[in-house]
Protein backbone atom coordinates (compact mmCIF):
# COMPACT_ATOMS: atom_id res chain seq x y z
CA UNK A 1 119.75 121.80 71.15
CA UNK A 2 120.85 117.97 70.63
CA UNK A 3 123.93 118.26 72.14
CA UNK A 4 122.87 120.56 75.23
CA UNK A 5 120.08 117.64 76.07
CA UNK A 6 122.98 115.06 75.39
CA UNK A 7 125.07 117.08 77.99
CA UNK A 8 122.35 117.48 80.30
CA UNK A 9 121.82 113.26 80.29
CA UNK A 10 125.34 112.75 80.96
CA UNK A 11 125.47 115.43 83.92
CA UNK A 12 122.46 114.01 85.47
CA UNK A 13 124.05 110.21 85.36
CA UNK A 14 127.19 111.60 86.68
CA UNK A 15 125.66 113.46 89.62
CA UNK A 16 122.86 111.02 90.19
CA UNK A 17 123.78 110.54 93.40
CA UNK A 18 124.22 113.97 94.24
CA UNK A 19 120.67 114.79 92.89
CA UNK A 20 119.00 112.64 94.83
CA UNK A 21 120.50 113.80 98.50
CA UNK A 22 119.49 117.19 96.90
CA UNK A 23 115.46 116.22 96.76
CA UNK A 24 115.48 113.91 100.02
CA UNK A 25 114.67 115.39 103.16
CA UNK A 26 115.99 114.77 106.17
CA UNK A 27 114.09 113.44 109.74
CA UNK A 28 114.44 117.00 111.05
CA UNK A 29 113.06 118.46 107.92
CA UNK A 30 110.09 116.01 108.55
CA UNK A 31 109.77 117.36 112.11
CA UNK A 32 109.87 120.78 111.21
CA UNK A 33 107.14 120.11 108.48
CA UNK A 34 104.95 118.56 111.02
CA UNK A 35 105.54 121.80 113.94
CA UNK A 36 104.67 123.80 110.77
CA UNK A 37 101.62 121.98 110.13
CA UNK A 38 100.29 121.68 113.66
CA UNK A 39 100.54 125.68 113.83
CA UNK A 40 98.21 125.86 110.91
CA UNK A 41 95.90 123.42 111.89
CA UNK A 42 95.41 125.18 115.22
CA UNK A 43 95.23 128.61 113.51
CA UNK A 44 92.89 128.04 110.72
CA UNK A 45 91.00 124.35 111.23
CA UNK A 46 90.59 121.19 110.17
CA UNK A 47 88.40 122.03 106.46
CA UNK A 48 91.81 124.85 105.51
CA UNK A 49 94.35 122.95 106.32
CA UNK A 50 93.67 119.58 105.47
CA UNK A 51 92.90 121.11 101.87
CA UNK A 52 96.16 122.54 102.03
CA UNK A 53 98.37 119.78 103.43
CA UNK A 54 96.80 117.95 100.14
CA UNK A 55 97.47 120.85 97.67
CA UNK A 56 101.15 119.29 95.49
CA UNK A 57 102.32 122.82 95.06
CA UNK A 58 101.42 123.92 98.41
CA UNK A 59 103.95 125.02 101.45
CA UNK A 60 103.43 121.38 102.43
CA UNK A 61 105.13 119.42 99.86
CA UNK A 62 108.74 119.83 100.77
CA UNK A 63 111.50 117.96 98.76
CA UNK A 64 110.52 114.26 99.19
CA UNK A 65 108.53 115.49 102.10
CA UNK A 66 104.42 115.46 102.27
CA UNK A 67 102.06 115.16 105.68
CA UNK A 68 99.80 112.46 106.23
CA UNK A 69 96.72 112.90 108.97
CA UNK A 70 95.16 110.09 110.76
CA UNK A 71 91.91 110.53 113.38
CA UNK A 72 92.54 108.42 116.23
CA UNK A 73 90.79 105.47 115.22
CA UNK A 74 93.29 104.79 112.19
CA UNK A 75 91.22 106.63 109.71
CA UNK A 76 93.14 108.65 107.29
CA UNK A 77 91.76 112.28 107.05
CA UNK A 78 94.45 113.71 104.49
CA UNK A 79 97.55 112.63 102.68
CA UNK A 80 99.68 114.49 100.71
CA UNK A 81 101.50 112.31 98.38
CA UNK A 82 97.88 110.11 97.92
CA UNK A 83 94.69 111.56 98.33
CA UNK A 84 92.49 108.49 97.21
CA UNK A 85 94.18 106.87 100.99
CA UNK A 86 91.43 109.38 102.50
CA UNK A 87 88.43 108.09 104.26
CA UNK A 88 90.00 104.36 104.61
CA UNK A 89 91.39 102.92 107.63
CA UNK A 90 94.76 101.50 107.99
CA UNK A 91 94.84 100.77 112.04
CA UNK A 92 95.80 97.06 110.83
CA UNK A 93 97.70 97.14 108.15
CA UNK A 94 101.65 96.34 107.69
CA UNK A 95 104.46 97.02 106.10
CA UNK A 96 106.30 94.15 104.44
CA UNK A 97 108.19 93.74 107.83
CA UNK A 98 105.02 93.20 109.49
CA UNK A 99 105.22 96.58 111.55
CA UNK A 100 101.35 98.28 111.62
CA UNK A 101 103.06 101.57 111.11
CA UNK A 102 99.47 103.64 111.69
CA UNK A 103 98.62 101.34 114.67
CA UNK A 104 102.18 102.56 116.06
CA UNK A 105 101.17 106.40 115.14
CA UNK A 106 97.96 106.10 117.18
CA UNK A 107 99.18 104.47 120.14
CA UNK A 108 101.85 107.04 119.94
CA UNK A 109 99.99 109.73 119.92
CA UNK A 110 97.49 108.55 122.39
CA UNK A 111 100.19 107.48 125.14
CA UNK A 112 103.15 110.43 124.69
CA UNK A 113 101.47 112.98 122.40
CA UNK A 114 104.27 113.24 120.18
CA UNK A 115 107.68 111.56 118.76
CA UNK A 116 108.96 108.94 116.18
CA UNK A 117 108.34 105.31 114.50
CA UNK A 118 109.75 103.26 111.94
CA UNK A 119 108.89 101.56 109.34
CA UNK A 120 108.94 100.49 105.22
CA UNK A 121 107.38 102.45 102.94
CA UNK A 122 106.57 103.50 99.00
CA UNK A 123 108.66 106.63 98.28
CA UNK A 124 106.35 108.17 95.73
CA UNK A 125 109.60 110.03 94.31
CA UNK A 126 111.34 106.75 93.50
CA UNK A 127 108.45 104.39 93.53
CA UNK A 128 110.43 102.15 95.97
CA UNK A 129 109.45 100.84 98.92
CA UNK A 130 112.31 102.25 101.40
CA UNK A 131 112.71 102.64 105.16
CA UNK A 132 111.14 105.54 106.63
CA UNK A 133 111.31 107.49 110.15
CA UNK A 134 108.11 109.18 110.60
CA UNK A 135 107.42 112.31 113.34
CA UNK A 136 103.85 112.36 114.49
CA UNK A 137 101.91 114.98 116.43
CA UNK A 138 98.46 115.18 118.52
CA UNK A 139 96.15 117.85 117.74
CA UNK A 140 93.28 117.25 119.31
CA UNK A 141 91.58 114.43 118.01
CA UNK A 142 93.60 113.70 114.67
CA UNK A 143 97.57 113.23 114.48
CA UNK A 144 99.80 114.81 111.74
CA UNK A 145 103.23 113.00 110.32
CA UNK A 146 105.60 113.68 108.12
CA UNK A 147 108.57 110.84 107.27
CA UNK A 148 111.79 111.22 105.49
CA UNK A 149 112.88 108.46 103.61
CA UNK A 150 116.29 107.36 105.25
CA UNK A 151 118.96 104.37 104.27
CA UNK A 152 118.76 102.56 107.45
């Protein structure tokens, strides 16, 4: 048993790098999460599916991937990767470059209805904060995004 764990440690630090493009998603995954999403929402309401865009081992959760859902005032109405961000408003707040990333989604998705931002953010699979490219959506009155974590 010793040496299998021994030969599973070295295997992970050899293919570390390879294991972690295996869990990250990519911006289309992200997109593709969120055209998933909107689908539900519009098929089964607000109550299901914001329960299930929080539930970890839900079809939500993909790879490094989670949704986030903001009403159009900045107020987030379900998260994902951290429920306890529900009910609080983050219209003003920034990312250590100074970008007001939700500010940016609700604009967005008041102006165009759709498409992308960027910004810096914790990945809750590294605990890093990393740059992310986030795809938001309009549904009525609420928006729903999903961001991969990219190297750029």
């Amino acid at each position: 048993m010793k040496k299998l764990l021994a030969a599973l440690a070295v295997a992970m630090i050899l293919t570390g790098d390879a294991w972690a493009a295996d869990v990250r998603a990519t911006p289309e995954d992200a997109q593709e999460l969120v055209k998933t999403a909107v689908a539900y929402l519009k098929k089964h309401g607000k109550d299901r599916a914001f329960k299930e865009f929080q539930n970890r081992n839900g079809p939500f959760i993909y790879k490094d991937l989670y949704l986030f859902v903001y009403d159009l005032e900045g107020t987030c109405v379900a998260h994902g990767a951290d429920p306890s961000r529900v009910g609080k408003n983050y219209l003003n707040v920034a990312d250590e470059d100074g970008t007001l990333y939700t500010k940016e989604y609700v604009e967005l998705a008041k102006t165009k209805g759709a498409g992308w931002t960027r910004f810096r953010f914790r990945n809750p699979a590294t605990g890093k904060v990393e740059p992310k490219k986030a795809y938001t959506e309009r549904v009525g009155d609420v928006l729903v995004g999903s961001g991969a974590y990219t190297t750029d």
